[in-house]
Protein backbone atom coordinates (compact mmCIF):
# COMPACT_ATOMS: atom_id res chain seq x y z
CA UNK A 1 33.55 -66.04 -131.70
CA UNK A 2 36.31 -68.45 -129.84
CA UNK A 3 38.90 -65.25 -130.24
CA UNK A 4 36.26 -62.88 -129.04
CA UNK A 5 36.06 -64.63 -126.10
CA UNK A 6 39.39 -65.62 -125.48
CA UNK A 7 40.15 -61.64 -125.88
CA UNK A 8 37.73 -60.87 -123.51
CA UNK A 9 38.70 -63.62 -120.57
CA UNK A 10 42.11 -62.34 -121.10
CA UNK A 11 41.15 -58.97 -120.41
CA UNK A 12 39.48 -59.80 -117.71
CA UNK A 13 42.21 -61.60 -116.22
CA UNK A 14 44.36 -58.19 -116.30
CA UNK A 15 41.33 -56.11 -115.00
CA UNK A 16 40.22 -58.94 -112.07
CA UNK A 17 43.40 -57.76 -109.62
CA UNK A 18 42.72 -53.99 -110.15
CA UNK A 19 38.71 -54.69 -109.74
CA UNK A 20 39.60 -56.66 -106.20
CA UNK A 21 41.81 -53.80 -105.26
CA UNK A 22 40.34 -52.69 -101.91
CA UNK A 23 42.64 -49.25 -102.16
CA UNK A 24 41.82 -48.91 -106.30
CA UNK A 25 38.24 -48.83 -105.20
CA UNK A 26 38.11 -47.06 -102.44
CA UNK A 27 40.37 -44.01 -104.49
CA UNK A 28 37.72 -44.52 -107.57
CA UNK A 29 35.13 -43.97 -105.14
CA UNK A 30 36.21 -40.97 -103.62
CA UNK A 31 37.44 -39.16 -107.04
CA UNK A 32 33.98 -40.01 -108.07
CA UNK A 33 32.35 -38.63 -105.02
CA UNK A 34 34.46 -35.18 -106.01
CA UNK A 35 32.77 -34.61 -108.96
CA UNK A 36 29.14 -35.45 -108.52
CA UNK A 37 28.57 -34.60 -105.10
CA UNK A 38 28.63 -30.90 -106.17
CA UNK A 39 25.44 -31.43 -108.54
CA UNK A 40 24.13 -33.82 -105.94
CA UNK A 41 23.90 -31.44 -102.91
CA UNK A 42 23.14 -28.64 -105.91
CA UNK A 43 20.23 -30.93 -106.56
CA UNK A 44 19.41 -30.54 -103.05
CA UNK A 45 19.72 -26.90 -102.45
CA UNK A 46 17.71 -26.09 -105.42
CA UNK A 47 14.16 -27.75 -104.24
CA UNK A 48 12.10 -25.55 -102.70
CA UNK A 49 12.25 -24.69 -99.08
CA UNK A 50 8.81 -26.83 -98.14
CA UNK A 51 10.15 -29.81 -100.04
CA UNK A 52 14.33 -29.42 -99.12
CA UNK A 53 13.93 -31.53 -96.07
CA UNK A 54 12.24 -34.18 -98.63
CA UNK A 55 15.36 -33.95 -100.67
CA UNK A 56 17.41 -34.57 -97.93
CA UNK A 57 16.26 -37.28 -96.71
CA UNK A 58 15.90 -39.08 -100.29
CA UNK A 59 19.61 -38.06 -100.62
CA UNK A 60 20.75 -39.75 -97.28
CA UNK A 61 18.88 -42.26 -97.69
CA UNK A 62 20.88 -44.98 -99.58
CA UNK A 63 23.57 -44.18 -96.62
CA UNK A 64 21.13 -45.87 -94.18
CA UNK A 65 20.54 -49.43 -96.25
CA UNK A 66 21.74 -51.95 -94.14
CA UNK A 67 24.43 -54.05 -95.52
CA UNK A 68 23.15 -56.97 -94.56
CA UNK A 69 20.21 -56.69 -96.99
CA UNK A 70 22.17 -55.32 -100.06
CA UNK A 71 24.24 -58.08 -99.40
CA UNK A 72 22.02 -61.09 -99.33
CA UNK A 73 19.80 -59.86 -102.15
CA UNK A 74 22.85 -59.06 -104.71
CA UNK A 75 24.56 -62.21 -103.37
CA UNK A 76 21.50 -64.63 -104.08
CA UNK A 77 18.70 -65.15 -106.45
CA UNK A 78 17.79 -63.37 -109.28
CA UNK A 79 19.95 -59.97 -109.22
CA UNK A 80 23.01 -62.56 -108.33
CA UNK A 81 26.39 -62.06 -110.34
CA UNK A 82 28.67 -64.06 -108.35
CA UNK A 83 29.56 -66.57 -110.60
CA UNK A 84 30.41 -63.61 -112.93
CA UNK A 85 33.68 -62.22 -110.93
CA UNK A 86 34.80 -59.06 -113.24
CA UNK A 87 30.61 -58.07 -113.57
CA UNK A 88 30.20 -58.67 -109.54
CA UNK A 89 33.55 -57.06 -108.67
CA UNK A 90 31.94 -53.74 -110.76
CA UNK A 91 27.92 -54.44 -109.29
CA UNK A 92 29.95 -54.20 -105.71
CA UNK A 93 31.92 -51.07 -106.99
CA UNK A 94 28.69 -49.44 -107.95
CA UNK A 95 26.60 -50.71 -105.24
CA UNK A 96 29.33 -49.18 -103.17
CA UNK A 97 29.92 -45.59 -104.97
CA UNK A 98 25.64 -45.01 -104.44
CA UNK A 99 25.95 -46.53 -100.66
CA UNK A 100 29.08 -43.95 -100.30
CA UNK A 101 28.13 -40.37 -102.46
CA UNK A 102 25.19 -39.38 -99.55
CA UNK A 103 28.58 -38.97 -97.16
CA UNK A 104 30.20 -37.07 -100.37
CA UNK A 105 27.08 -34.52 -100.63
CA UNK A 106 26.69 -33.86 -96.89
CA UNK A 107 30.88 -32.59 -96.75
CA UNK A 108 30.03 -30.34 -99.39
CA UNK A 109 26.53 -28.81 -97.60
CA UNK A 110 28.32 -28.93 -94.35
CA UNK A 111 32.19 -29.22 -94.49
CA UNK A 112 34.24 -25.22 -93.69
CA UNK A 113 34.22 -25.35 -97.46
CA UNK A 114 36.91 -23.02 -99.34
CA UNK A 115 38.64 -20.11 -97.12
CA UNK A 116 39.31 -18.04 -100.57
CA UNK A 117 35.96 -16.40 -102.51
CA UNK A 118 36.12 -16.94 -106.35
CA UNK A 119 36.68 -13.59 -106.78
CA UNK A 120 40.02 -13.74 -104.60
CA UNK A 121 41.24 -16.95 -106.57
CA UNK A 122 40.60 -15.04 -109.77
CA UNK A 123 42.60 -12.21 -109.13
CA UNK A 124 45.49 -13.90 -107.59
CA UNK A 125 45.45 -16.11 -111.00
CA UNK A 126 45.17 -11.99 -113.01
CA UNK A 127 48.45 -11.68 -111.24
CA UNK A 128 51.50 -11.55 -113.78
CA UNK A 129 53.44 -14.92 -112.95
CA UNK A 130 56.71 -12.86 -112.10
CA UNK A 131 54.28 -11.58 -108.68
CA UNK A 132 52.98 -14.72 -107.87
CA UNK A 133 55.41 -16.72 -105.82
CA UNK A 134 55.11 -20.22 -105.82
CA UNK A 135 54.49 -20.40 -101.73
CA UNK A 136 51.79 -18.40 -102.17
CA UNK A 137 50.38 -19.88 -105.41
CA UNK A 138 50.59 -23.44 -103.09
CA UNK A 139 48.84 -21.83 -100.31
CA UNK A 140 46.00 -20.12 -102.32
CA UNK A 141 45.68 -23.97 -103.65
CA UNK A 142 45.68 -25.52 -100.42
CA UNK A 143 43.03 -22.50 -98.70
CA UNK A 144 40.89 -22.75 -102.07
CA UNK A 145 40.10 -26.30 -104.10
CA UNK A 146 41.67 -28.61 -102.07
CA UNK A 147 39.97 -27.04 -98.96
CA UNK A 148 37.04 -27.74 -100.19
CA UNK A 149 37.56 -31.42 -101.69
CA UNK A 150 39.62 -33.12 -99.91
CA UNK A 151 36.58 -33.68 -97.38
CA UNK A 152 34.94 -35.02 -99.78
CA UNK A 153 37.58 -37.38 -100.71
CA UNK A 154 38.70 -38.34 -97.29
CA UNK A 155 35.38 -39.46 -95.82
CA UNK A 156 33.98 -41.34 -99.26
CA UNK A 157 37.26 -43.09 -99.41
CA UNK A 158 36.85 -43.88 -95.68
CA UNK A 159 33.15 -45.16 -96.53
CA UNK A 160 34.12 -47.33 -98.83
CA UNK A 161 37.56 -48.48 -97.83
CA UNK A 162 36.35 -50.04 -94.66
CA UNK A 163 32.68 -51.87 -95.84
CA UNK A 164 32.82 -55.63 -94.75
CA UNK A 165 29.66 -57.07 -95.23
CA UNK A 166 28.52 -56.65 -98.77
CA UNK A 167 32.05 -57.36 -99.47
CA UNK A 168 31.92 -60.66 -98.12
CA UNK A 169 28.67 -61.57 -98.80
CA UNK A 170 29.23 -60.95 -102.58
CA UNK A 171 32.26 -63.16 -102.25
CA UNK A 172 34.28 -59.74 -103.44
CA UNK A 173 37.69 -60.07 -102.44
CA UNK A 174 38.64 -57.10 -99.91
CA UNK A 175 41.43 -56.85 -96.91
CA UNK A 176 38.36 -56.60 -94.33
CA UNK A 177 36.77 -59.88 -95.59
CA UNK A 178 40.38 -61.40 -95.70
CA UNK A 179 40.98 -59.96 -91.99
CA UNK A 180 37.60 -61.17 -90.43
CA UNK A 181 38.15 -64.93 -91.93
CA UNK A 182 41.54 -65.13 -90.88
CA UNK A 183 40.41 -63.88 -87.16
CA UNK A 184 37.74 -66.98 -87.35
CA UNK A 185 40.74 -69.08 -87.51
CA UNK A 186 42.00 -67.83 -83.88
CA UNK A 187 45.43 -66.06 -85.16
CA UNK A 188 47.36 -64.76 -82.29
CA UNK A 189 46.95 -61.48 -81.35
CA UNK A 190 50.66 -60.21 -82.91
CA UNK A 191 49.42 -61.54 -86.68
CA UNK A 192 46.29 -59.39 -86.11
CA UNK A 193 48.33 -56.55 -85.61
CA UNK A 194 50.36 -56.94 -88.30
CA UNK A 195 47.54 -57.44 -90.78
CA UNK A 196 46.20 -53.90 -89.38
CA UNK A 197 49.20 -52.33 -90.00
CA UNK A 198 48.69 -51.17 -93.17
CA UNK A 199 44.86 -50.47 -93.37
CA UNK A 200 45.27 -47.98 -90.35
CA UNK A 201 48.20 -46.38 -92.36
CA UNK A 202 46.39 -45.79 -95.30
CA UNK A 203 43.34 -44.72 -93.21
CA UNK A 204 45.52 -42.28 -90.78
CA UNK A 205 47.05 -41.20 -94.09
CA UNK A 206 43.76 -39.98 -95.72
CA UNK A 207 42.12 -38.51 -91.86
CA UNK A 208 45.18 -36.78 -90.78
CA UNK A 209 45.03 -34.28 -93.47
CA UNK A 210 41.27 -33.77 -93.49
CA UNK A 211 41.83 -33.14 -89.68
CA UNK A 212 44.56 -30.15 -90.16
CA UNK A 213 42.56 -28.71 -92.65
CA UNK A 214 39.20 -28.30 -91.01
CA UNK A 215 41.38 -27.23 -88.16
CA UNK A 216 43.02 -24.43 -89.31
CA UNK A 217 39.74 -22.88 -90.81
CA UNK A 218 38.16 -23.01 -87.68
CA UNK A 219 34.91 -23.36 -88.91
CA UNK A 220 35.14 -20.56 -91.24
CA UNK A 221 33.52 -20.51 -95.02
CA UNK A 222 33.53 -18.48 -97.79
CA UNK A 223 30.77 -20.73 -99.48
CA UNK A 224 27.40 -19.58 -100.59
CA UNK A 225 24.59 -22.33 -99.84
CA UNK A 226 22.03 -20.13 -100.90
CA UNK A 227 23.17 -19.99 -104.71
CA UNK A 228 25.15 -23.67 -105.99
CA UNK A 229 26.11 -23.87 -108.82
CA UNK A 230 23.04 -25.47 -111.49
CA UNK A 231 25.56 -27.10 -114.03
CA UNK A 232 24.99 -31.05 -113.82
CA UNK A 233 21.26 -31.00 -111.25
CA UNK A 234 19.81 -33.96 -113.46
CA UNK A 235 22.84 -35.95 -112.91
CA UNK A 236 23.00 -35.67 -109.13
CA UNK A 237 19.06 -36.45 -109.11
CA UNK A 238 19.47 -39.78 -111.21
CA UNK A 239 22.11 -40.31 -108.80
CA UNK A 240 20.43 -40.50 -106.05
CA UNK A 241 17.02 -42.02 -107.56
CA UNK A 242 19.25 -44.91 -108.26
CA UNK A 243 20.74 -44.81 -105.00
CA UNK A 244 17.39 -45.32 -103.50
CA UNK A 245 15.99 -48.09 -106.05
CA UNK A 246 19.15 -50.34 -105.89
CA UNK A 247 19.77 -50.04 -102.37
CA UNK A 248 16.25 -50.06 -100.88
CA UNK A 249 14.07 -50.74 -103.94
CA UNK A 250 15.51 -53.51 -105.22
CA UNK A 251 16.26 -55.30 -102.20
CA UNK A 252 12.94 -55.00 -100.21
CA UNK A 253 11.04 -56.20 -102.86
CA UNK A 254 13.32 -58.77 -103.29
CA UNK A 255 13.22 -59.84 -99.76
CA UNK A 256 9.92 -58.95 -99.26
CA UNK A 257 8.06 -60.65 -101.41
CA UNK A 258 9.23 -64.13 -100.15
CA UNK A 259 9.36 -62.75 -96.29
CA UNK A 260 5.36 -62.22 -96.88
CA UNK A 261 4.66 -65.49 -98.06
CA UNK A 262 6.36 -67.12 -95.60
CA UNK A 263 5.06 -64.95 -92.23
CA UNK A 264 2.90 -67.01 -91.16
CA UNK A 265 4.91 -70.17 -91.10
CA UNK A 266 7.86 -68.49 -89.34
CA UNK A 267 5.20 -67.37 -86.80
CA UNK A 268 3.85 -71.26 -86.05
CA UNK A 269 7.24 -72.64 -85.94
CA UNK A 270 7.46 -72.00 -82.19
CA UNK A 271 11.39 -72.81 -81.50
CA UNK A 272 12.70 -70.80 -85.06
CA UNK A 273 10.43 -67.64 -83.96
CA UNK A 274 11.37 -68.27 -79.75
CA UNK A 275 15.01 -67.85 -81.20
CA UNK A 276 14.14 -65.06 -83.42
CA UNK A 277 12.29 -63.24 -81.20
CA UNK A 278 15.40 -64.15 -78.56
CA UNK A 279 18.29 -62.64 -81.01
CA UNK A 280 16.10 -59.50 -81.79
CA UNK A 281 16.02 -59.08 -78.31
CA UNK A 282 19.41 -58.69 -78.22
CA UNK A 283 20.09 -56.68 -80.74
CA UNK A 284 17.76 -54.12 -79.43
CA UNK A 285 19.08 -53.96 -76.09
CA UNK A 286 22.73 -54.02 -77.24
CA UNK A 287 21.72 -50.81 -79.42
CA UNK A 288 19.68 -49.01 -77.01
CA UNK A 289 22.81 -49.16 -74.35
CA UNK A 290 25.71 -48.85 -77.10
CA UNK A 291 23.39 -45.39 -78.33
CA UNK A 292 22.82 -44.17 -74.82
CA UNK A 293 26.76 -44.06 -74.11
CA UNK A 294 27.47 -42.94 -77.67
CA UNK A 295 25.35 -40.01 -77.49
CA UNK A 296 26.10 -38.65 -73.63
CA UNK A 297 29.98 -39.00 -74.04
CA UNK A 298 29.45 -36.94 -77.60
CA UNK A 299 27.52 -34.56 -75.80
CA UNK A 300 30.02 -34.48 -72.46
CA UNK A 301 33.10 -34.04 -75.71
CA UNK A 302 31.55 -31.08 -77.48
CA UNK A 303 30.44 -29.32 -74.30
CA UNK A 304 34.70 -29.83 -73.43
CA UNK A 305 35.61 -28.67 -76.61
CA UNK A 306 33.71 -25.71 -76.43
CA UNK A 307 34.24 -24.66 -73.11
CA UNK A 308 37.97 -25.62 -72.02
CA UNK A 309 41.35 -24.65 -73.09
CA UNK A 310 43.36 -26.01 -76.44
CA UNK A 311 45.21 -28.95 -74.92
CA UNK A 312 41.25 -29.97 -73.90
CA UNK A 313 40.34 -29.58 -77.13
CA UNK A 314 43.35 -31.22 -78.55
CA UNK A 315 42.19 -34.51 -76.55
CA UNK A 316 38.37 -34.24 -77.54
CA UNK A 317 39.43 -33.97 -81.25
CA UNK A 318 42.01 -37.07 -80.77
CA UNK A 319 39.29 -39.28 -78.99
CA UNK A 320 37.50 -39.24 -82.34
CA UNK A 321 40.19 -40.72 -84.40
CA UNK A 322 39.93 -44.31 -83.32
CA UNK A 323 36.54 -44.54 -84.63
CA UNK A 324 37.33 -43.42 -87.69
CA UNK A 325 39.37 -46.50 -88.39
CA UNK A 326 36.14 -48.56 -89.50
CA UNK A 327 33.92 -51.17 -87.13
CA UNK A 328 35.88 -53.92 -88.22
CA UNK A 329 39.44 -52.07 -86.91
CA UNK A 330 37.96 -51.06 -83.63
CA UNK A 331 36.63 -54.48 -83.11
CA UNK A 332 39.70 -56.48 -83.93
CA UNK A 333 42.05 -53.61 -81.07
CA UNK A 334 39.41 -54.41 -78.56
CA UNK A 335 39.48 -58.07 -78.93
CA UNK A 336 43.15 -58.19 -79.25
CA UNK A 337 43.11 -56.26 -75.77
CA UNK A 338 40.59 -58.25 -73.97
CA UNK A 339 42.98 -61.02 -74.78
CA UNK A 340 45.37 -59.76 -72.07
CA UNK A 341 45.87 -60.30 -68.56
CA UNK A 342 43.08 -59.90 -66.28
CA UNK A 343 41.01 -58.21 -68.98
CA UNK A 344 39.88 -61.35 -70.54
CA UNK A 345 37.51 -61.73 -67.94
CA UNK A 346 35.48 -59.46 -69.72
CA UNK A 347 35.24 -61.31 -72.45
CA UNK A 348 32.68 -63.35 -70.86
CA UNK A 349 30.62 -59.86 -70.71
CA UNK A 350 28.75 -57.69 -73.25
CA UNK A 351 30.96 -54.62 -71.67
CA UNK A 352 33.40 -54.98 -74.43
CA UNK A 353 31.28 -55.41 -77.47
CA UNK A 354 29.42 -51.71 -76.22
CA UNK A 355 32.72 -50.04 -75.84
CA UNK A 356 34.14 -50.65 -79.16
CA UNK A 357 30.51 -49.60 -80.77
CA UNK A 358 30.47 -46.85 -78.83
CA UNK A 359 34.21 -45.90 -80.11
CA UNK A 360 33.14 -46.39 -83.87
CA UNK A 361 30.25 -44.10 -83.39
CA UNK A 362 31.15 -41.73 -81.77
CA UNK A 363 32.95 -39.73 -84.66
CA UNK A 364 29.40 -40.32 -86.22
CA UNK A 365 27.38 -38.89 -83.39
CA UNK A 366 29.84 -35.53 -82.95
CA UNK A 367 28.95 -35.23 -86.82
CA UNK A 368 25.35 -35.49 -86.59
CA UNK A 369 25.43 -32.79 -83.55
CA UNK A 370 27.50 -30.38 -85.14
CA UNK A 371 25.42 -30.53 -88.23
CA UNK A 372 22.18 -30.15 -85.87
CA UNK A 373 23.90 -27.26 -84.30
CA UNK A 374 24.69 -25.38 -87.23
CA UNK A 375 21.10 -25.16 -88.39
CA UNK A 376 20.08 -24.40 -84.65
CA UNK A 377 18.25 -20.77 -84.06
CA UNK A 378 20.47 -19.35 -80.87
CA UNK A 379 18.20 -16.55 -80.56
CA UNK A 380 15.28 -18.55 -80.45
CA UNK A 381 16.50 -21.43 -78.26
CA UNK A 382 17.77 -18.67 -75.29
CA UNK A 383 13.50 -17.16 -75.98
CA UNK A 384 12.49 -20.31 -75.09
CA UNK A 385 15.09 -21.41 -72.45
CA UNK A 386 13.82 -18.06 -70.54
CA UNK A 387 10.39 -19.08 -71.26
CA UNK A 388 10.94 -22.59 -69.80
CA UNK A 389 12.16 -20.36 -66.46
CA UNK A 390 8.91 -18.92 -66.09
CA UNK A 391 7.09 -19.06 -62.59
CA UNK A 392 3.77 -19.55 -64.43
CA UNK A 393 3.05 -23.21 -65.13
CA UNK A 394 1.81 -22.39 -68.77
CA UNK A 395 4.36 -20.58 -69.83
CA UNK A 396 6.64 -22.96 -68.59
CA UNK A 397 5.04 -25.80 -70.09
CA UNK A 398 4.91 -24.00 -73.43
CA UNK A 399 8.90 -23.09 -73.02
CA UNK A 400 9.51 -26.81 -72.56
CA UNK A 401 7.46 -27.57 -75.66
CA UNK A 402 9.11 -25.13 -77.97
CA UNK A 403 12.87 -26.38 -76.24
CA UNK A 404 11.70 -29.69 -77.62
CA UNK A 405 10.85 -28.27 -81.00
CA UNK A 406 13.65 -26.09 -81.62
CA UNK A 407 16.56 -28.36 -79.69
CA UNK A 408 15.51 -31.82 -78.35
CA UNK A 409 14.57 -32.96 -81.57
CA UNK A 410 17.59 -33.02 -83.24
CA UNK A 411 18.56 -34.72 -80.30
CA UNK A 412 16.42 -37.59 -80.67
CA UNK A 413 17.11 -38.26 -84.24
CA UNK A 414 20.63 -38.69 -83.74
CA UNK A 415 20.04 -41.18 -80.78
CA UNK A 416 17.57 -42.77 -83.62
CA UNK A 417 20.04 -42.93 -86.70
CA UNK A 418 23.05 -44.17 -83.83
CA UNK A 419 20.68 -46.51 -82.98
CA UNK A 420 19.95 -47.83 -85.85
CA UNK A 421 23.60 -48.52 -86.73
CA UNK A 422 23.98 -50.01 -83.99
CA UNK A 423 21.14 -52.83 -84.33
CA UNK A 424 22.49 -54.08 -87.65
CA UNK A 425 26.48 -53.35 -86.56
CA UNK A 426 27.60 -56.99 -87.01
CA UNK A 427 31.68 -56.66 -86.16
CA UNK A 428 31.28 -56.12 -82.66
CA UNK A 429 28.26 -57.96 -82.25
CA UNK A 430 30.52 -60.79 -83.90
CA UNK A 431 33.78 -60.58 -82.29
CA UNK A 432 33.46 -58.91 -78.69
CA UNK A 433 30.26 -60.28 -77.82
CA UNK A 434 30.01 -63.46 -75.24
CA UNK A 435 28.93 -67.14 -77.06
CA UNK A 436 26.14 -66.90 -74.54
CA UNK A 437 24.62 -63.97 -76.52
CA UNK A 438 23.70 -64.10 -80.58
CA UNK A 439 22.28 -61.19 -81.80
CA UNK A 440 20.64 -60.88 -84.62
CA UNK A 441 23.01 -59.56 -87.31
CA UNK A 442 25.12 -62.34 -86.41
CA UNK A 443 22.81 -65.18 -87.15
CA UNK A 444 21.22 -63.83 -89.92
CA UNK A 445 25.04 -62.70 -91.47
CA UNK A 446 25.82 -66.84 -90.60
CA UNK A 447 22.69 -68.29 -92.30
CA UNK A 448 22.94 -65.91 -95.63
CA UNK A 449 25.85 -68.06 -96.38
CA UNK A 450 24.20 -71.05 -97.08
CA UNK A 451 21.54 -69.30 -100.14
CA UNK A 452 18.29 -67.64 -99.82
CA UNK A 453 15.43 -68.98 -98.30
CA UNK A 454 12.32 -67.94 -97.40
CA UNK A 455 11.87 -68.05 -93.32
CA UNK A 456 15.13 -66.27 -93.66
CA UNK A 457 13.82 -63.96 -95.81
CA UNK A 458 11.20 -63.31 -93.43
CA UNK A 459 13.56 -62.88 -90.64
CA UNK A 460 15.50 -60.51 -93.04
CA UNK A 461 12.45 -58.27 -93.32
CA UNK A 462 11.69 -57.97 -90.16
CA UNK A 463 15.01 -57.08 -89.01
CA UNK A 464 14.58 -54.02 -91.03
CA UNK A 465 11.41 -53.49 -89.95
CA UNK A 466 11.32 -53.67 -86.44
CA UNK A 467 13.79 -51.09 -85.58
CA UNK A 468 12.25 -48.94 -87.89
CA UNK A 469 9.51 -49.56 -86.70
CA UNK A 470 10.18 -48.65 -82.69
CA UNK A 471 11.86 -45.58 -83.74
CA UNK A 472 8.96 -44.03 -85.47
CA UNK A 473 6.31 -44.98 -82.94
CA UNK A 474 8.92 -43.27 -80.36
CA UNK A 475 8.83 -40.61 -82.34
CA UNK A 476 4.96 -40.31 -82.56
CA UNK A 477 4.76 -40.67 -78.46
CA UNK A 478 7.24 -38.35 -77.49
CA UNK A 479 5.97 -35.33 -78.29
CA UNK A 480 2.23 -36.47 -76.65
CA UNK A 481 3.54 -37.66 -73.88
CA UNK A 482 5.67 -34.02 -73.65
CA UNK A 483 2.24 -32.31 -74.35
CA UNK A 484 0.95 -34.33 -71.87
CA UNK A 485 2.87 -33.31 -68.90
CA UNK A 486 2.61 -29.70 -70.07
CA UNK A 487 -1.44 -29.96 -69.03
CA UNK A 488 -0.51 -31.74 -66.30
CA UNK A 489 1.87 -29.20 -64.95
CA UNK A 490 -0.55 -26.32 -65.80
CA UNK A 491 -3.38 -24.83 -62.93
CA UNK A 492 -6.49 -26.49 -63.03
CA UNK A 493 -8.49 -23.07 -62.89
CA UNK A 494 -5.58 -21.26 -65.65
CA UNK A 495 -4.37 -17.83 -65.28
């Protein structure tokens, strides 16, 4: 038994390194995410067409968890490894892969996909080898399977390379946790460039090529959504039932069920709630403005990109990039500016904590439009755009109505999922924001250091559930308060 064990901490000791690899898990990740997320989204596509929204949304889902709460439930209490480094280092990984395969499944339903039909790649390989020339073999390659995964790769990596507070709540090691704590110890602005360095090589190293590549297809595919392939469905639904139960499951009920207990008594404690109810506050209004900014300048870019000339283009495309570096990176450039010259006078203001969120979503937003706009009915938008023109008030109102149906929507439930990152983004809220101001991923990431307890359970819960909770009764008043104004604006006797 001794030698079993002695074999086994020894083993350990060789995998432990690899395990707190930031880079080794990030790359396992994304190979992983290139060969399930094909039977995930196939999982997807092959529901029905009344229940494919469903599917959707259960797929996306785990995407959405905030990390806060995976963090502080797999960090303390019962579903705690930490003491166990090798079995918490592979909980994160996993924990990770299901947070990270929704971003795997929505490149493959939405990326150009492959520029080369099966059919094409199968009679270029029918070729004798003396007629296929090895340019052309290379490009074939490039235009067919690594078209069509690299996306796949590139964004899961990016997912999981830059996470922060699971990481470091989980006491994994990781180069974001080791940046953020060495920033708490007020480095100078130089040594915080030089510990970038290399993340935002590696990262510019995996986006740059995505970036040529969905380029130079231009938004063309050759793939069929219509018919996936059905090899592997049951694995990409267990997938992403387990995504859901681990990263939403598990930790509201964990959460939850001491939150409830202790309601009440969070409620009669005046100066904990006062405080509470202070940071929320915050957080609201720091996500309301950093989602209003995010989502006009994404609008103002893709209206550029689609109207002006390639240089224009060029510059909308490159204005994405930053934000594609991770919260953490963006955070960390705009601090180290802020630091200089007249600038750090706004570091006494909230401006600088709602730029860099708005540069970190931004990428996020563009993605969210374009994938809106791709499912949008032209035909049926420019009907109801000419209806909306109409000199009779009904008609009008019901062009409005069907404008909000068919366009606005989509519009609104990208300000709501931007919004929601925002409220629990806890890098900028961190390092940009003034002393004066706490929101409430800050104090609640600050207090889940010191173990689990129940008014900050509580005050776990209901960060999750007030947000959630504003967005879906905006949701329910918007359209009334549309309908509304449509029977306002028509004649009192009709027409």
């Amino acid at each position: 038994m001794t030698a079993t064990n002695t074999e086994f901490w020894s083993v350990s000791g060789l995998l432990l390194p690899l395990a707190e690899s930031s880079l080794a898990r990030a790359v396992l990740v994304g190979v992983i995410a290139v060969l399930v997320s094909p039977a995930m989204s196939a999982w997807v596509l092959r529901r029905k067409p009344v229940h494919k929204k469903l599917a959707l949304v259960a797929t996306v889902a785990p995407f959405f968890a905030p990390e806060l709460i995976v963090g502080y439930c797999y960090s303390t209490g019962t579903f705690s490894v930490v003491h166990l480094p090798l079995i918490n280092c592979g909980m994160y990984t996993l924990l990770l892969l299901l947070k990270t395969l929704p971003v795997g499944v929505l490149a493959v339903l939405y990326s150009p996909g492959s520029l080369v039909s099966p059919v094409g790649f199968h009679c270029f390989q029918m070729l004798p080898p003396g007629r296929r020339p090895r340019r052309a073999k290379l490009d074939f390659w490039i235009r067919g399977p690594l078209c069509q995964r690299l996306p796949v790769f590139s964004f899961s990596f990016l997912m999981a390379y830059q996470e922060f507070e699971i990481a470091s709540l989980m006491s994994v090691p990781s180069w974001t946790v080791d940046l953020f704590d060495a920033q708490a110890k007020a480095i100078q602005p130089l040594d915080t460039l030089r510990l970038l360095l290399f993340p935002l090589v590696t990262i510019c190293v995996v986006v740059l090529p995505v970036v040529g590549l969905m380029t130079r297809s231009k938004g063309k595919s050759l793939r069929s959504a219509a018919s996936p392939v059905s090899r592997g469905q049951w694995l990409g639904g267990v997938l992403i039932a387990s995504g859901n139960l681990l990263l939403w499951g598990v930790p509201l009920l964990a959460i939850g069920e001491d939150g409830l207990r202790n309601f009440t008594a969070l409620t009669r404690n005046t100066v904990v709630f006062h405080g509470f109810a202070r940071e929320i506050g915050y957080a609201l209004a720091f996500a309301f403005c950093a989602s209003l900014i995010t989502i006009f300048t994404a609008r103002g870019l893709l209206r550029a990109r689609q109207t002006c000339g390639g240089a224009a283009r060029v510059c909308c495309s490159a204005a994405l990039l930053p934000g594609l570096t991770g919260a953490l990176s963006v955070s960390l450039l705009f601090f180290v500016v802020i630091q200089q010259g007249w600038l750090i006078e706004l570091r006494s203001t909230p401006v600088p904590a709602v730029a860099g969120l708005t540069v970190f979503l931004l990428p996020r937003a563009v993605l969210m439009l374009l994938m809106f706009q791709s499912q949008r009915r032209s035909a049926a938008i420019g009907s109801a755009e000419l209806l909306s023109q109409s000199r009779q008030p009904h008609q009008a109102a019901s062009g409005f109505r069907l404008l909000w149906q068919l366009e606005d929507r989509a519009l609104f439930w990208t300000f709501s999922t931007v919004f929601f990152w925002s409220f629990f983004n806890l890098t900028a809220a961190s390092l940009l924001m003034p002393l004066s101001i706490v929101p409430l991923p800050t104090q609640l990431y600050n207090l889940m250091h010191y173990g689990r307890t129940m008014s900050l359970s509580a005050q776990t819960l209901l960060s999750v559930l007030v947000p959630v909770t504003v967005i879906a009764l905006t949701a329910w008043c918007l359209p009334r308060v549309e309908r509304l104004l449509s029977h306002y604006d028509q004649p009192k006797g009709g027409s």
